[in-house]
Protein backbone atom coordinates (compact mmCIF):
# COMPACT_ATOMS: atom_id res chain seq x y z
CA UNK A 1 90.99 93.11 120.75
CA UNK A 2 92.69 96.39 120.94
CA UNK A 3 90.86 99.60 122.47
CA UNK A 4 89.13 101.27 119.30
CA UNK A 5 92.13 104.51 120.02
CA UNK A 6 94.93 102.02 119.45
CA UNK A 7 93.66 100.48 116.16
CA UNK A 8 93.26 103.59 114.36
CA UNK A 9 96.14 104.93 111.85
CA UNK A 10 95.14 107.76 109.01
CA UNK A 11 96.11 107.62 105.75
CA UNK A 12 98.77 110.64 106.63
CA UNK A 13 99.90 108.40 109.11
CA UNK A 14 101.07 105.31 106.81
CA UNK A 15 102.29 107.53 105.18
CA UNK A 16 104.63 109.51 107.63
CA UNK A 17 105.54 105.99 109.21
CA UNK A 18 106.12 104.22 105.31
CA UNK A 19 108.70 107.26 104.61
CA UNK A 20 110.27 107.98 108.00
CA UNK A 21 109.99 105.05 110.15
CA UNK A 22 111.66 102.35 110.72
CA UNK A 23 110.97 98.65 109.10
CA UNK A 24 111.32 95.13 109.57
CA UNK A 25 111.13 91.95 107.03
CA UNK A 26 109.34 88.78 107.98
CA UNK A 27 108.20 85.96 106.44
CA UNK A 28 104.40 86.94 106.23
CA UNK A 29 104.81 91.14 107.45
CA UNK A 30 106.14 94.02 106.96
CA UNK A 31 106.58 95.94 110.30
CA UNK A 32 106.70 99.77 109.85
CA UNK A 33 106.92 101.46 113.44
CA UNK A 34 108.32 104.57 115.12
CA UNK A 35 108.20 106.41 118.78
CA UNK A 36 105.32 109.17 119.27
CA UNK A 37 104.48 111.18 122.55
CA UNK A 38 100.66 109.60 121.84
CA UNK A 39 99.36 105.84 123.46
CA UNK A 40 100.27 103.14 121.14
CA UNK A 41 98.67 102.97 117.48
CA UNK A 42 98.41 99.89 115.31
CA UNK A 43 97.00 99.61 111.97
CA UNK A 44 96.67 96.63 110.07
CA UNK A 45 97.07 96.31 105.58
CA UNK A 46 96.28 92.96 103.80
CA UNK A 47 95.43 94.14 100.51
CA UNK A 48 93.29 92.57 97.92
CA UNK A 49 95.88 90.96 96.00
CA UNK A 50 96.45 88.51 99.22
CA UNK A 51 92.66 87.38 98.63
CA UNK A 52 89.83 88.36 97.19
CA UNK A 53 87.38 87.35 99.99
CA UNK A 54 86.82 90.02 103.02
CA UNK A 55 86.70 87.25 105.56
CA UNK A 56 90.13 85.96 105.15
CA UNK A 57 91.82 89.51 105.14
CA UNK A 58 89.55 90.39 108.16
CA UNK A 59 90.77 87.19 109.42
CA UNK A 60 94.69 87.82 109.22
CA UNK A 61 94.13 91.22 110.54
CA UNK A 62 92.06 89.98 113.88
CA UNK A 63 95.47 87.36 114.14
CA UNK A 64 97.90 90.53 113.78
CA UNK A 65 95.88 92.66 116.03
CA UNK A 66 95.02 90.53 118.98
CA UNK A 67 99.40 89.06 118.50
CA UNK A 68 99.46 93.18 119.42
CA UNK A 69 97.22 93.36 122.30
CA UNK A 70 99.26 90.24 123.88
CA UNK A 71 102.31 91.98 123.32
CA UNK A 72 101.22 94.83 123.95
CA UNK A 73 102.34 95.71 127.86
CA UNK A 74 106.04 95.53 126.12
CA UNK A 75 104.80 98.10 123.51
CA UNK A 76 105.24 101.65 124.63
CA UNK A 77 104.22 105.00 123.00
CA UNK A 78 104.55 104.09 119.21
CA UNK A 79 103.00 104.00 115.86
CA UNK A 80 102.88 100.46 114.02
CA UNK A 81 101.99 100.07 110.38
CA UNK A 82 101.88 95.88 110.00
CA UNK A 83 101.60 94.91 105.84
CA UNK A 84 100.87 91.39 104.72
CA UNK A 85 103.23 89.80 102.36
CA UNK A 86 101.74 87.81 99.80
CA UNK A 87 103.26 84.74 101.05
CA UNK A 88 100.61 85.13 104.23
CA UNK A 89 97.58 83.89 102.46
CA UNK A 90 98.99 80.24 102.41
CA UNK A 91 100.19 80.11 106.15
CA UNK A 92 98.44 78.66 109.17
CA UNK A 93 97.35 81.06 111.65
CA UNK A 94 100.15 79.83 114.29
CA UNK A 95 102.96 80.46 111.88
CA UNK A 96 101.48 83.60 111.66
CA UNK A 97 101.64 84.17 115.43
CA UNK A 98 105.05 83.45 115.27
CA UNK A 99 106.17 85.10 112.48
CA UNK A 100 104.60 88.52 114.35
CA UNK A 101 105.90 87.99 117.60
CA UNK A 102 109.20 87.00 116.05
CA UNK A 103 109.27 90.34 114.09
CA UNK A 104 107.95 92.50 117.93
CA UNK A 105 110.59 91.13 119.44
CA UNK A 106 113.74 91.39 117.41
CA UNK A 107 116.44 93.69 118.57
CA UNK A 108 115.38 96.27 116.02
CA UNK A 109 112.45 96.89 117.72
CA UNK A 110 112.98 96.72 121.18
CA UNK A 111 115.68 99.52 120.86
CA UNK A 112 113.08 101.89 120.53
């Protein structure tokens, strides 16, 4: 798991990142991110309307956040907002993997 700093966005701070930063399109996410001059910050969103039970959105957001910490020595100095898609609640947990990793490492991201 991520240190408690790194997992902890504010609301002003999905917002500044939903209007001003960048984003990429996955199957399952949405990845919001841009550069700060702070550590790294990740916060996770699977709303309600993925499921109704708090143990599978807890669930999806321990996958997204621990795909982070692996990733995370390639990860520099940024803010990342990660939003389920809908389509998430009927994937398997290593397509989800994927899916994440696929979205960290795309060229978009790693030209930040």
């Amino acid at each position: 798991m991520l240190p408690k700093a790194s997992r902890g966005l504010t609301t002003a701070d999905f917002k500044s990142l939903y209007r001003t930063g960048r984003k990429i399109e996955t199957k399952f996410f949405r990845i919001f991110f841009k550069k700060t001059d702070k550590e790294i910050q990740v916060g996770v969103v699977v709303s309600t309307k993925i499921s109704k039970s708090a143990v599978v959105r807890n669930r999806l957001k321990r996958i997204a956040y621990d795909k982070i910490r692996q990733t995370r020595d390639n990860i520099d100095k940024t803010q990342i907002a990660i939003v389920a898609k809908p389509s998430v609640a009927s994937a398997q947990p290593g397509q989800l993997e994927q899916d994440l990793e696929k979205g960290l490492k795309s060229e978009e991201f790693s030209k930040i």
